[in-house]
C-alpha atoms as a PDB file:
ATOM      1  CA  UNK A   1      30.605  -9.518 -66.846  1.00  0.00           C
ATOM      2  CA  UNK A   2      28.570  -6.475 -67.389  1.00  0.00           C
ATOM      3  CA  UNK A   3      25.807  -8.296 -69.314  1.00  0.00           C
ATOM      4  CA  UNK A   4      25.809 -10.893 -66.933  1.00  0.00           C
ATOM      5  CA  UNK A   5      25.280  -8.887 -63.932  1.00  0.00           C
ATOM      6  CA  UNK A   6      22.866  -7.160 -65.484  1.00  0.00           C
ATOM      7  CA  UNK A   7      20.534 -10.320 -66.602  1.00  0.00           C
ATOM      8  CA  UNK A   8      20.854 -11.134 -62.695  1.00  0.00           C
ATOM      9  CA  UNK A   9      19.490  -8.057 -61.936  1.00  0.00           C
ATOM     10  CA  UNK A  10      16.685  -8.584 -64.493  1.00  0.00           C
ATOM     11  CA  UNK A  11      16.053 -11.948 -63.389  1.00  0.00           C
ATOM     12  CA  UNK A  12      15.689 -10.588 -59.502  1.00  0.00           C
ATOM     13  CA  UNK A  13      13.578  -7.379 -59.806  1.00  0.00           C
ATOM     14  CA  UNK A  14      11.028 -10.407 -62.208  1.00  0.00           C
ATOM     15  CA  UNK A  15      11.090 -13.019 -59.713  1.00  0.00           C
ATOM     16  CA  UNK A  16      10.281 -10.216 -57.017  1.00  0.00           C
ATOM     17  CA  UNK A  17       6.961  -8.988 -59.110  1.00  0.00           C
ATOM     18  CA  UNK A  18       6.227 -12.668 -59.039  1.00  0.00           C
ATOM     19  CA  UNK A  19       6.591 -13.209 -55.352  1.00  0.00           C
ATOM     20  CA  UNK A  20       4.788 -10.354 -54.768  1.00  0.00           C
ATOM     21  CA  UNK A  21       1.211 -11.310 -54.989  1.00  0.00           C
ATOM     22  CA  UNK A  22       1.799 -14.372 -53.181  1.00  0.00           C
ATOM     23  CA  UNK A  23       3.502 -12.515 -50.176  1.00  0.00           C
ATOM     24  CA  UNK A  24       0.047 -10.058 -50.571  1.00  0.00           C
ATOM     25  CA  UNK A  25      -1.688 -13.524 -50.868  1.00  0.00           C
ATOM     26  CA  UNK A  26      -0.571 -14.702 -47.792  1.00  0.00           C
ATOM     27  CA  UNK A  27      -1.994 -11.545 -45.495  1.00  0.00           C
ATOM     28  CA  UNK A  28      -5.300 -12.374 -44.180  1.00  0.00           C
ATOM     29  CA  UNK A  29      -7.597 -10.401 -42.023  1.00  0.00           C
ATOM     30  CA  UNK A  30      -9.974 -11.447 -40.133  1.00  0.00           C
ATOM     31  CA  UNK A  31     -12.682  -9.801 -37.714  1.00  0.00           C
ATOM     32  CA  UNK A  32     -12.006 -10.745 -34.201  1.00  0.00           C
ATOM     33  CA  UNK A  33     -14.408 -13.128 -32.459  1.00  0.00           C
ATOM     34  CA  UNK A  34     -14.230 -16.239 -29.996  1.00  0.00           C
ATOM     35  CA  UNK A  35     -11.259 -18.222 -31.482  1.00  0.00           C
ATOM     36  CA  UNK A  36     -13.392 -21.335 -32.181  1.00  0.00           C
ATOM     37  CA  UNK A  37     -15.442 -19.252 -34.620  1.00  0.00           C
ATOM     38  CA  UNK A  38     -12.169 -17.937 -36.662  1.00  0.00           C
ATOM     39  CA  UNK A  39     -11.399 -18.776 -39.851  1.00  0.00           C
ATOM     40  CA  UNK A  40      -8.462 -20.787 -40.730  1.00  0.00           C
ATOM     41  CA  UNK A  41      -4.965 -18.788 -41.979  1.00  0.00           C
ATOM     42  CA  UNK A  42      -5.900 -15.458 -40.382  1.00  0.00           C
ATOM     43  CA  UNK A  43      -2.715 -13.664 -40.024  1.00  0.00           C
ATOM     44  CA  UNK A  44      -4.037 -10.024 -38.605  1.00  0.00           C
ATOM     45  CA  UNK A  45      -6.834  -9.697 -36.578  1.00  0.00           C
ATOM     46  CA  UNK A  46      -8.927  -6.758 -36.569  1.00  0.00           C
ATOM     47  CA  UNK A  47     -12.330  -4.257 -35.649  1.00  0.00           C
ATOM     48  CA  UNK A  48     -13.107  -6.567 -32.612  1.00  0.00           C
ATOM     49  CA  UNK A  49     -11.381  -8.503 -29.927  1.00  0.00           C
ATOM     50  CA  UNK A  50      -9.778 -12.023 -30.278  1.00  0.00           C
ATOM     51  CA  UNK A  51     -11.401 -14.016 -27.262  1.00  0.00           C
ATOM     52  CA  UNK A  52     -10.386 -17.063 -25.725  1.00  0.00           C
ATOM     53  CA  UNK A  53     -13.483 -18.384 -23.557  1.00  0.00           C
ATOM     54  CA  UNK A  54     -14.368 -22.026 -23.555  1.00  0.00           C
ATOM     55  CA  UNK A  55     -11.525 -22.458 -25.185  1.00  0.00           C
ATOM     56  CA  UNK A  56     -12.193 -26.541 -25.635  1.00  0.00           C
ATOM     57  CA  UNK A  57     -10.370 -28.584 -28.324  1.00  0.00           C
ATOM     58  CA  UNK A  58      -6.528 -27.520 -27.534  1.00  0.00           C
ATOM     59  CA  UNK A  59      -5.234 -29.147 -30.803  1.00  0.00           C
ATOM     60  CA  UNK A  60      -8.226 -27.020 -33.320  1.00  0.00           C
ATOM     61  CA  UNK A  61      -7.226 -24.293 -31.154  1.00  0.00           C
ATOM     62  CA  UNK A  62      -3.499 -23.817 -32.115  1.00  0.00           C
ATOM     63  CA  UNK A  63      -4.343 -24.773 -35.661  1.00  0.00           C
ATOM     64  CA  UNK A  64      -6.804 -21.823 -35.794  1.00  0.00           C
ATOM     65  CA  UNK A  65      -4.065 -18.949 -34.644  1.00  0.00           C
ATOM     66  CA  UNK A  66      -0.755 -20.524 -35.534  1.00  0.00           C
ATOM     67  CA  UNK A  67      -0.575 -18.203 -38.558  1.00  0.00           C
ATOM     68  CA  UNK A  68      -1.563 -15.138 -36.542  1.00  0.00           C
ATOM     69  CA  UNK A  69       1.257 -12.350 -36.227  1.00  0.00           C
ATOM     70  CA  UNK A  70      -1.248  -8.788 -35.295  1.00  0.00           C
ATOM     71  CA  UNK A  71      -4.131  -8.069 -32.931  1.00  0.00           C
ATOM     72  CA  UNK A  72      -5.189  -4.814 -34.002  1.00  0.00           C
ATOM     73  CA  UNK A  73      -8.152  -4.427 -31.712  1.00  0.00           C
ATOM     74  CA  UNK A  74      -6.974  -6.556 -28.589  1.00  0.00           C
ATOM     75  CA  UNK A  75      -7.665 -10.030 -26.522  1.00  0.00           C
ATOM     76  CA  UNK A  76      -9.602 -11.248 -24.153  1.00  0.00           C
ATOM     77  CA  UNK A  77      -9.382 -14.241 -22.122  1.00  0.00           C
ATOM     78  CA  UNK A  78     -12.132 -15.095 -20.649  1.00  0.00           C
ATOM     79  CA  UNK A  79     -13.780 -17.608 -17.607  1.00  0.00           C
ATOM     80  CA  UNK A  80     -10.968 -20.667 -19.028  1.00  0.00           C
ATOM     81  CA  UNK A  81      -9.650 -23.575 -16.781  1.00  0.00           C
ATOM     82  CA  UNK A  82      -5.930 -22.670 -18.572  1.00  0.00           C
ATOM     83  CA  UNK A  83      -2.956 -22.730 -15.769  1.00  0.00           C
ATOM     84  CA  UNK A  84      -1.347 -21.542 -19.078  1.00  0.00           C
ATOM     85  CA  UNK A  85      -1.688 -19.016 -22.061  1.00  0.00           C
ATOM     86  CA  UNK A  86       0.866 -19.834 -24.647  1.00  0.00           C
ATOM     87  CA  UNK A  87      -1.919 -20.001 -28.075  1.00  0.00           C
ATOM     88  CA  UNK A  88       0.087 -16.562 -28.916  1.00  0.00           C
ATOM     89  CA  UNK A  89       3.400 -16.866 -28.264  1.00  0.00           C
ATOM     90  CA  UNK A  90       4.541 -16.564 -32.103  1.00  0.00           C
ATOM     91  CA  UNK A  91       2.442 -12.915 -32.559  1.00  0.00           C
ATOM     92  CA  UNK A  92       4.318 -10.077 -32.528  1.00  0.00           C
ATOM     93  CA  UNK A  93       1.594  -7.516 -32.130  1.00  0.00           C
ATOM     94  CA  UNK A  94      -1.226  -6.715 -29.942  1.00  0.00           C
ATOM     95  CA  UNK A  95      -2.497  -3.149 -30.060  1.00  0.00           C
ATOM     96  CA  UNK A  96      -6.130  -1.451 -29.325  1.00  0.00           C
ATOM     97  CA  UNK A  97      -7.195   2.070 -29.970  1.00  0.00           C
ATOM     98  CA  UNK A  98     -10.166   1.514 -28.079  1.00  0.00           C
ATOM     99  CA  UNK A  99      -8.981  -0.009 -24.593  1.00  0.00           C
ATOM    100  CA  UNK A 100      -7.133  -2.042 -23.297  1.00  0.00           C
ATOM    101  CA  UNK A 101      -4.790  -4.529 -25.342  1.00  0.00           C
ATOM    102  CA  UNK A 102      -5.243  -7.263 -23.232  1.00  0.00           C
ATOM    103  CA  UNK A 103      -8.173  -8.329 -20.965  1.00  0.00           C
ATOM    104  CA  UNK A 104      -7.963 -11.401 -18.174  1.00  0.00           C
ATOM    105  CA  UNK A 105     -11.512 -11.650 -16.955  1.00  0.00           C
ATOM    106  CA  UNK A 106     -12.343 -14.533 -14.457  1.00  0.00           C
ATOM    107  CA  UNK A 107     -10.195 -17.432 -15.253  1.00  0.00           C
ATOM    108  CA  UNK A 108     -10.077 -19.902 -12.303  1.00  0.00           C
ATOM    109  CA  UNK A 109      -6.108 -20.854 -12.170  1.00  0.00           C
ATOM    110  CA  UNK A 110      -4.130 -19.087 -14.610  1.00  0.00           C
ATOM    111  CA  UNK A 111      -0.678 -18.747 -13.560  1.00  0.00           C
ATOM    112  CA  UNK A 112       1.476 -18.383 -16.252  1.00  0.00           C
ATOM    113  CA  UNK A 113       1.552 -16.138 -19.844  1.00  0.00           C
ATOM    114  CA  UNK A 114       3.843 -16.629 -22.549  1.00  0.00           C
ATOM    115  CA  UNK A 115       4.236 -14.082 -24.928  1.00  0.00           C
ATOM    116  CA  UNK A 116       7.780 -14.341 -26.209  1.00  0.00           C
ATOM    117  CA  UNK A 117       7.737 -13.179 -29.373  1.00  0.00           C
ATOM    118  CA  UNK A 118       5.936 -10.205 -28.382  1.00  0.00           C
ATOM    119  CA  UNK A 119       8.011  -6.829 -29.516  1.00  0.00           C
ATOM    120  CA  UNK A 120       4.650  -4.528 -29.462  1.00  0.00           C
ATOM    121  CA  UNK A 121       1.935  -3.839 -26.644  1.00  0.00           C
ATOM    122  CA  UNK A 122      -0.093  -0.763 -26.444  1.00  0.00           C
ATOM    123  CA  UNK A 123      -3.878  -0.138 -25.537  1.00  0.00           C
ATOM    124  CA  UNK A 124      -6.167   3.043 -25.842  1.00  0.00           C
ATOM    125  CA  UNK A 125      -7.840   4.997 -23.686  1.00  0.00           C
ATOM    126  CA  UNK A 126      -9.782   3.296 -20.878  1.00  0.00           C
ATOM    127  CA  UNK A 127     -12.143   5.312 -18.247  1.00  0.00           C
ATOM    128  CA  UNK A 128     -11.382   4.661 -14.790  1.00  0.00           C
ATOM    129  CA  UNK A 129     -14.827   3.737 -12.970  1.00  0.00           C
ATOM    130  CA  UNK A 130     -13.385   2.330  -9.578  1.00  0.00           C
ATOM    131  CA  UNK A 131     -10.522   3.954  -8.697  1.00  0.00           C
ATOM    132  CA  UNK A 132     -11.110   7.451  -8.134  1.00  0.00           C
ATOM    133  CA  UNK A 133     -13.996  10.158  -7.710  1.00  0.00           C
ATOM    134  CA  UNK A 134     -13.042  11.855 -10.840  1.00  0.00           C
ATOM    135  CA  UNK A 135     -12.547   8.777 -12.788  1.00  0.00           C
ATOM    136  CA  UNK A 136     -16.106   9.759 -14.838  1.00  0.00           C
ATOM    137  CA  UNK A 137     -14.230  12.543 -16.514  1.00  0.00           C
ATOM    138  CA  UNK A 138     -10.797  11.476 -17.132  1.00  0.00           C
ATOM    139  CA  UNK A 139      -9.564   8.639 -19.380  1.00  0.00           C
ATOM    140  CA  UNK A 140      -6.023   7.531 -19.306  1.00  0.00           C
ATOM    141  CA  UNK A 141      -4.178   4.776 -21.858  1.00  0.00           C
ATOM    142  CA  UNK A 142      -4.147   1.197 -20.312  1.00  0.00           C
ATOM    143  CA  UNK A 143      -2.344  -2.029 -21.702  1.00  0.00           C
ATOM    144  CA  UNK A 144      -3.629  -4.992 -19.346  1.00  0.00           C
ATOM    145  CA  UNK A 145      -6.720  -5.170 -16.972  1.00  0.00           C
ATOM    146  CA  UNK A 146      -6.862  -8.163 -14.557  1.00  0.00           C
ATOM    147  CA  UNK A 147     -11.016  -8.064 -13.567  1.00  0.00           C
ATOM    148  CA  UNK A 148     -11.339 -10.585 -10.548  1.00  0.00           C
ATOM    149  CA  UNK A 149      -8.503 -12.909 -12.089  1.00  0.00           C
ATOM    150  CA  UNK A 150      -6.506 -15.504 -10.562  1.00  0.00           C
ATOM    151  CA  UNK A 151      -3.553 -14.246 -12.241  1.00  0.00           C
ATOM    152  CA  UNK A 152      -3.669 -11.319 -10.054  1.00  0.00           C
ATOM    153  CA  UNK A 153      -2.700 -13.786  -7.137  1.00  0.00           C
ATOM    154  CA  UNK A 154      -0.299 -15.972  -8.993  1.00  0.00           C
ATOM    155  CA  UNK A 155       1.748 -13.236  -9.766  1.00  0.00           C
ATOM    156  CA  UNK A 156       3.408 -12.096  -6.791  1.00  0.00           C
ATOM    157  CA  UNK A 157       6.595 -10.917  -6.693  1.00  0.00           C
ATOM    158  CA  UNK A 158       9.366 -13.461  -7.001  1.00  0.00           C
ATOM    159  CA  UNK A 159       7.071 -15.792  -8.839  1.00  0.00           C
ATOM    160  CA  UNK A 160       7.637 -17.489 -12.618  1.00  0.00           C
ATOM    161  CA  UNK A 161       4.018 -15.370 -13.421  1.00  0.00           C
ATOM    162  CA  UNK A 162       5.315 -12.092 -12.006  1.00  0.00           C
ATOM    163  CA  UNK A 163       8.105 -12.620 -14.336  1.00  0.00           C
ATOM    164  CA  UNK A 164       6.208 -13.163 -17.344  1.00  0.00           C
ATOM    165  CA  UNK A 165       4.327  -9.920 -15.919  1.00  0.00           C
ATOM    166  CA  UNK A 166       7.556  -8.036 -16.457  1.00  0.00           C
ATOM    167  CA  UNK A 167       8.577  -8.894 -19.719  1.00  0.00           C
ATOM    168  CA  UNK A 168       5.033  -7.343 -20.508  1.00  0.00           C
ATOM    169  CA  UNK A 169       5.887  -4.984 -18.887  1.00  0.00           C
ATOM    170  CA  UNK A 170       9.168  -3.703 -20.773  1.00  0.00           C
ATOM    171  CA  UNK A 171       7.346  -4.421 -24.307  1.00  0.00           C
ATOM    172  CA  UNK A 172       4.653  -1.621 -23.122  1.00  0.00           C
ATOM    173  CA  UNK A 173       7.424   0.758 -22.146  1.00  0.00           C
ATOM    174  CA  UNK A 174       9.378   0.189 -25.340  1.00  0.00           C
ATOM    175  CA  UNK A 175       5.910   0.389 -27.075  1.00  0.00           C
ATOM    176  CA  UNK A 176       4.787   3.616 -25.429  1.00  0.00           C
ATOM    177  CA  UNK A 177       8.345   5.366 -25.460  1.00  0.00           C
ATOM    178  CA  UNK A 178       8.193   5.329 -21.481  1.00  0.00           C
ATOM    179  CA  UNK A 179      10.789   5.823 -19.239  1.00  0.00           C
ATOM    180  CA  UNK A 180       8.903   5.075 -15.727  1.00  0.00           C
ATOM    181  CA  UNK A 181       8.649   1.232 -14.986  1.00  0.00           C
ATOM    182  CA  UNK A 182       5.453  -0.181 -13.664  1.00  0.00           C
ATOM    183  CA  UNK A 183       3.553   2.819 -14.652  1.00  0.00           C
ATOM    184  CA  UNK A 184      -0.258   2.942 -14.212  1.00  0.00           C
ATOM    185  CA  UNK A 185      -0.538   3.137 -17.806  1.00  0.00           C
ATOM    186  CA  UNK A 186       0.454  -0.823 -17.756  1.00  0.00           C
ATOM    187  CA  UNK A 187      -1.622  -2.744 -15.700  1.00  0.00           C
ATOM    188  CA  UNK A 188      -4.721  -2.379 -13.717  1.00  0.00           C
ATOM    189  CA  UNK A 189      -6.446  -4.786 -11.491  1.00  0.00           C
ATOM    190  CA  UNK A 190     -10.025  -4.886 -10.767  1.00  0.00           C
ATOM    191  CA  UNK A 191     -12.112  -6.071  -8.520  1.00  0.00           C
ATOM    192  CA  UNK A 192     -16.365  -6.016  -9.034  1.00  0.00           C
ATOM    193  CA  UNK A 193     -19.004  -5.913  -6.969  1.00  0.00           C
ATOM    194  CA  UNK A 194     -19.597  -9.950  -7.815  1.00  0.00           C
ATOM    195  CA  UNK A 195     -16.649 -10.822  -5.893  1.00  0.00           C
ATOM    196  CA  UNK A 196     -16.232 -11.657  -2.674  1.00  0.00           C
ATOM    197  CA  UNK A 197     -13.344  -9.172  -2.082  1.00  0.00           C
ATOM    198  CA  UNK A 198     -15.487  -6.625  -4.009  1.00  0.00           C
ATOM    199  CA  UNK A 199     -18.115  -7.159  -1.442  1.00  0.00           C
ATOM    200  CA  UNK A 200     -15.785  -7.280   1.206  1.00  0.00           C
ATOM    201  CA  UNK A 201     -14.846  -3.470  -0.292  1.00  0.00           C
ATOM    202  CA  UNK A 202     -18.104  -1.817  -0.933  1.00  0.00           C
ATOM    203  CA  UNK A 203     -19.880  -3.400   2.511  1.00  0.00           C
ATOM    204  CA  UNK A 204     -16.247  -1.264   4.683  1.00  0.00           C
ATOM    205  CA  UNK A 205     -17.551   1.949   2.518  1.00  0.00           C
ATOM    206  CA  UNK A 206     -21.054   1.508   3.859  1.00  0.00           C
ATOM    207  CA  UNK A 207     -19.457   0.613   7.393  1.00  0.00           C
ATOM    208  CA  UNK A 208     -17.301   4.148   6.930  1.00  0.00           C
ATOM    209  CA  UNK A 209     -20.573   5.878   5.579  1.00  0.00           C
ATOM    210  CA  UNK A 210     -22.945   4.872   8.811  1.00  0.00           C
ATOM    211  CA  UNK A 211     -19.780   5.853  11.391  1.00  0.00           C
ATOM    212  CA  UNK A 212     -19.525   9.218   9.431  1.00  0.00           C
ATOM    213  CA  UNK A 213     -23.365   9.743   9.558  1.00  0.00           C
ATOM    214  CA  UNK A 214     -23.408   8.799  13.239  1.00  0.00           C
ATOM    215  CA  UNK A 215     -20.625  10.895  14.302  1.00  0.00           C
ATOM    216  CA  UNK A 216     -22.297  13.835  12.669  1.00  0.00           C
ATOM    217  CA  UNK A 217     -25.610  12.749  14.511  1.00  0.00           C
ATOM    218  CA  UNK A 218     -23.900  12.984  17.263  1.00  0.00           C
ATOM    219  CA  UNK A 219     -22.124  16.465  17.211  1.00  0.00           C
ATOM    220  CA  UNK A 220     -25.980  18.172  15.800  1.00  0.00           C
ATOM    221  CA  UNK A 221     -27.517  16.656  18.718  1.00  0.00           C
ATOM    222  CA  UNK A 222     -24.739  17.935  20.941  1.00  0.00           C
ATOM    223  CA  UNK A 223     -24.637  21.299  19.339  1.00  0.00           C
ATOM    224  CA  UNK A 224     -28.487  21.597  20.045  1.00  0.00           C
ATOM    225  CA  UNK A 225     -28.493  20.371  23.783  1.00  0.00           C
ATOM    226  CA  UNK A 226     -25.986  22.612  24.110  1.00  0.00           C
ATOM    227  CA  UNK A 227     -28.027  25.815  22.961  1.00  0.00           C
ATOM    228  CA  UNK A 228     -30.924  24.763  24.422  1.00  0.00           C
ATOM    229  CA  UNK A 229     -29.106  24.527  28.181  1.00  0.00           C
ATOM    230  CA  UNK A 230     -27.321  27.826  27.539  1.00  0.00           C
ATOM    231  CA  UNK A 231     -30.933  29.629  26.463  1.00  0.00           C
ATOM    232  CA  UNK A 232     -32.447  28.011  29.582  1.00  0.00           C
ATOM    233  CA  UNK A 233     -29.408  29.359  31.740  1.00  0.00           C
ATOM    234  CA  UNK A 234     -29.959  33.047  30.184  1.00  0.00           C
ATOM    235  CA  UNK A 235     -33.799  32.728  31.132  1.00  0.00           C
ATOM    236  CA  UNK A 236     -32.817  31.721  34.593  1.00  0.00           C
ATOM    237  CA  UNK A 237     -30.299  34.601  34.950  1.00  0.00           C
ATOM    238  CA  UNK A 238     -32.384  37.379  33.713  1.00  0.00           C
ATOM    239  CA  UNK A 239     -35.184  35.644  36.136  1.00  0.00           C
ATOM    240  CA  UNK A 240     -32.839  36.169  39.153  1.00  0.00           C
ATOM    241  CA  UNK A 241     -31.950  39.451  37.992  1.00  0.00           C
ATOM    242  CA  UNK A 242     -35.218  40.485  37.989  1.00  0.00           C
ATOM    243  CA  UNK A 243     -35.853  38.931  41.458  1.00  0.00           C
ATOM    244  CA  UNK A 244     -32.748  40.813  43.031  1.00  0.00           C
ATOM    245  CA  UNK A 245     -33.999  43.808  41.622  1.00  0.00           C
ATOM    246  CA  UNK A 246     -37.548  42.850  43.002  1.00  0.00           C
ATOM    247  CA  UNK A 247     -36.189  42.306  46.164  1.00  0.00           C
ATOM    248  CA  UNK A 248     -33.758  45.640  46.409  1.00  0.00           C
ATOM    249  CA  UNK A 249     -36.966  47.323  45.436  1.00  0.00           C
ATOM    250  CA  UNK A 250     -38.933  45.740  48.739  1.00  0.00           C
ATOM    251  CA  UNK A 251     -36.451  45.998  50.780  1.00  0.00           C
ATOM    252  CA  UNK A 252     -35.708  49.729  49.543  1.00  0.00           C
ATOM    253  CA  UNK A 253     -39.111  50.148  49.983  1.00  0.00           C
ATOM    254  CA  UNK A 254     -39.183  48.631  53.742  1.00  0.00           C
ATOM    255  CA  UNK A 255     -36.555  50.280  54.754  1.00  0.00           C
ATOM    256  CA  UNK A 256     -38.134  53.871  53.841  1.00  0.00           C
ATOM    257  CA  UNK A 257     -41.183  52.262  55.569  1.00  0.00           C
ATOM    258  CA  UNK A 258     -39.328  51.983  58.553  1.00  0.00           C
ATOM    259  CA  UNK A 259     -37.057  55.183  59.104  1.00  0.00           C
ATOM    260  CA  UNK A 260     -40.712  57.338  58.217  1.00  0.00           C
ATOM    261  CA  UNK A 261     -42.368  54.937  61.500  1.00  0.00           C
ATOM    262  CA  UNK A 262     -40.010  56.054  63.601  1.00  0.00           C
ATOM    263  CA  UNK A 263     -39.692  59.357  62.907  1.00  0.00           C
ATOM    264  CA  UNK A 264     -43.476  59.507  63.488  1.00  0.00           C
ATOM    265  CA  UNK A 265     -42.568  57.640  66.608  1.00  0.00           C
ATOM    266  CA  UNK A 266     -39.670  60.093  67.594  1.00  0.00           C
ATOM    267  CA  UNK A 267     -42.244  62.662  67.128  1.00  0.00           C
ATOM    268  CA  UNK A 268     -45.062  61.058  69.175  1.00  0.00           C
ATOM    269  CA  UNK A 269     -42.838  60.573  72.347  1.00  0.00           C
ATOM    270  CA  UNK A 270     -41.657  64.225  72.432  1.00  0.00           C
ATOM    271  CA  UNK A 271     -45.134  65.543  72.011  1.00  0.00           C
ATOM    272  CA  UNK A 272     -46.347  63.103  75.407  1.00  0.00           C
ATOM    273  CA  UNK A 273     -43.029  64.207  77.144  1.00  0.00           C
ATOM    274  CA  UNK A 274     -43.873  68.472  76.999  1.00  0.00           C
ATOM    275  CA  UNK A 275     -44.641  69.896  80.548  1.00  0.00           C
ATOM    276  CA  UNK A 276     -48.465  71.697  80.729  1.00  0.00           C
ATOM    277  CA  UNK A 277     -48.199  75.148  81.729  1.00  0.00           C
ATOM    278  CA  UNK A 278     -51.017  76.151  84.917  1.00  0.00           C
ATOM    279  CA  UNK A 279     -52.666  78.741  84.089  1.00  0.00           C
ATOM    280  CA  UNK A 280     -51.716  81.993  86.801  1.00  0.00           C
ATOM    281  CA  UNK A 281     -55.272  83.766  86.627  1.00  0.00           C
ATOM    282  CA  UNK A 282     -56.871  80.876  88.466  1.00  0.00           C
ATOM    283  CA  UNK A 283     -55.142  81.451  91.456  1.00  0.00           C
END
C-alpha cells in the first residue's frame, strides 16, 4: 500500500511539471488597443486601455475577448450604438493605476452593463477639473466616469441599469476595502463644454458673473454719488456759516453804527436846547 501510494504521488507531482508549461502557455498578454485591432487568445490586457468604439462585427468581436479574464490598465467605451455591454461579462478583473477603470464616453443609447463575473474594480488617481476650485491640486481615486453618456440617464433609480450600477458598485467597495456606499471614489459623471447641458452650465456662470459685476457697479457708483453729495453739502454748510458770520458781523457792525448816531444826536439836541445868558454890563 505504501509503494503504491507513493508511485501516485510520483505520478502527480510529474504530470503537474507537465501541465505546467501549458497552464504558463495559455497566459497571454496583450497591449490594450481598440478591440478590432487585438490579437486573438489574449487573456490579460495591459499598459493601455481596452476600447470599444466602432465596435462593428458583433460575432469577430466576442471571438476577440472571449478568452480575456484581466484589464490591467482599464476600458473605454466609446461613441457605440450598443443598448448593451455584455463583450466582458466572463472577466474577472478590471483595474488602472493611472485613472479610472472604466470610461463611458458618448454612447448614444446604452442602457444596460453586464459585468457578472466581475469580483475586482479599482481605478487610480484621477484630477478633478470640473467639480471644484481646488480640483487643480488635488487628485482623488475614481472607478467609473460617465462623460456626456446616455447611461447617465438610463440609470435612474429603480431602473434594470441603476441596478447593474450597483452591483458595480459593491465590487468597488469590496475592491477598495470601503465601508461607505456610493462613495465619490465610485462614480463620477461629467458633463463638457460640447454638450448642450454643458452649455446650458457654463452660459448660467456667465449669467451669475455679469449680475455679480453689475451689482458691484452698482454699489461703486452709489458709494461715489454718495460722497460727492455729502462733500457738496459740507461746502454748502461751511458757505452758510461763513455768511451767518458775515452777516452777525454787518449787523454787529450796524448796530454800533447806530447807538454812536444817536448818541451824537442825543448830544446835538441838548447843545440847541441850553438857555443864552444876557450879558448884565449892557444894561
Amino acid at each position: 500500500m505504501n509503494y503504491i501510494g507513493l508511485s501516485s504521488i510520483f505520478l502527480l507531482f510529474h504530470v503537474s511539471l507537465f501541465l505546467n508549461p501549458i497552464v504558463a502557455k495559455q497566459v497571454k498578454r496583450c497591449t490594450g488597443t481598440e478591440v478590432r485591432e487585438l490579437p486573438d487568445g489574449c487573456t490579460i490586457i495591459e499598459k493601455k486601455p481596452l476600447v470599444f468604439k466602432d465596435v462593428g462585427d458583433d460575432s469577430i468581436v466576442r471571438k476577440k475577448v472571449e478568452k480575456l479574464t484581466q484589464l490591467e490598465a482599464g476600458l473605454e467605451v466609446i461613441e457605440t450604438d450598443l443598448e448593451t455591454f455584455d463583450y466582458l461579462k466572463h472577466v474577472n478583473e478590471i483595474v488602472n493605476s493611472n485613472g479610472p477603470a472604466m470610461i463611458f464616453r458618448r454612447n448614444k443609447k446604452l442602457k444596460r452593463l453586464n459585468f457578472n463575473a466581475l469580483n475586482k474594480l479599482k481605478g487610480g488617481n484621477v484630477r478633478f477639473k470640473n467639480r471644484n476650485w481646488y480640483g487643480k491640486w488635488l487628485c482623488f481615486q475614481i472607478d467609473i466616469v460617465l462623460e456626456d453618456d446616455h447611461y447617465a440617464e438610463e440609470a435612474g433609480d429603480g431602473s434594470a441599469g441603476f441596478n447593474d450600477l450597483m452591483m458595480l458598485e459593491s465590487v468597488s467597495r469590496k475592491s477598495d476595502q470601503r465601508t461607505e456606499k456610493c462613495s465619490n471614489r465610485f462614480l463620477e459623471v461629467k458633463t463638457t463644454g460640447g454638450s448642450s447641458s454643458g452649455v446650458v452650465m457654463y452660459l448660467g456662470y456667465f449669467l451669475i458673473a455679469l449680475f455679480v459685476i453689475l451689482v458691484a457697479a452698482v454699489i461703486i457708483l452709489t458709494i461715489k454719488e454718495w460722497k460727492t453729495l455729502k462733500a457738496e453739502k459740507g461746502q454748502v454748510g461751511e458757505k452758510d456759516k461763513k455768511n451767518k458770520k458775515h452777516e452777525t458781523k454787518k449787523k454787529k457792525k450796524s448796530e454800533s453804527q447806530d447807538k454812536k448816531a444817536k448818541k451824537t444826536a442825543t448830544k446835538g439836541s441838548k447843545s440847541n436846547n441850553t438857555p443864552v445868558k444876557e450879558n448884565p454890563k449892557k444894561k
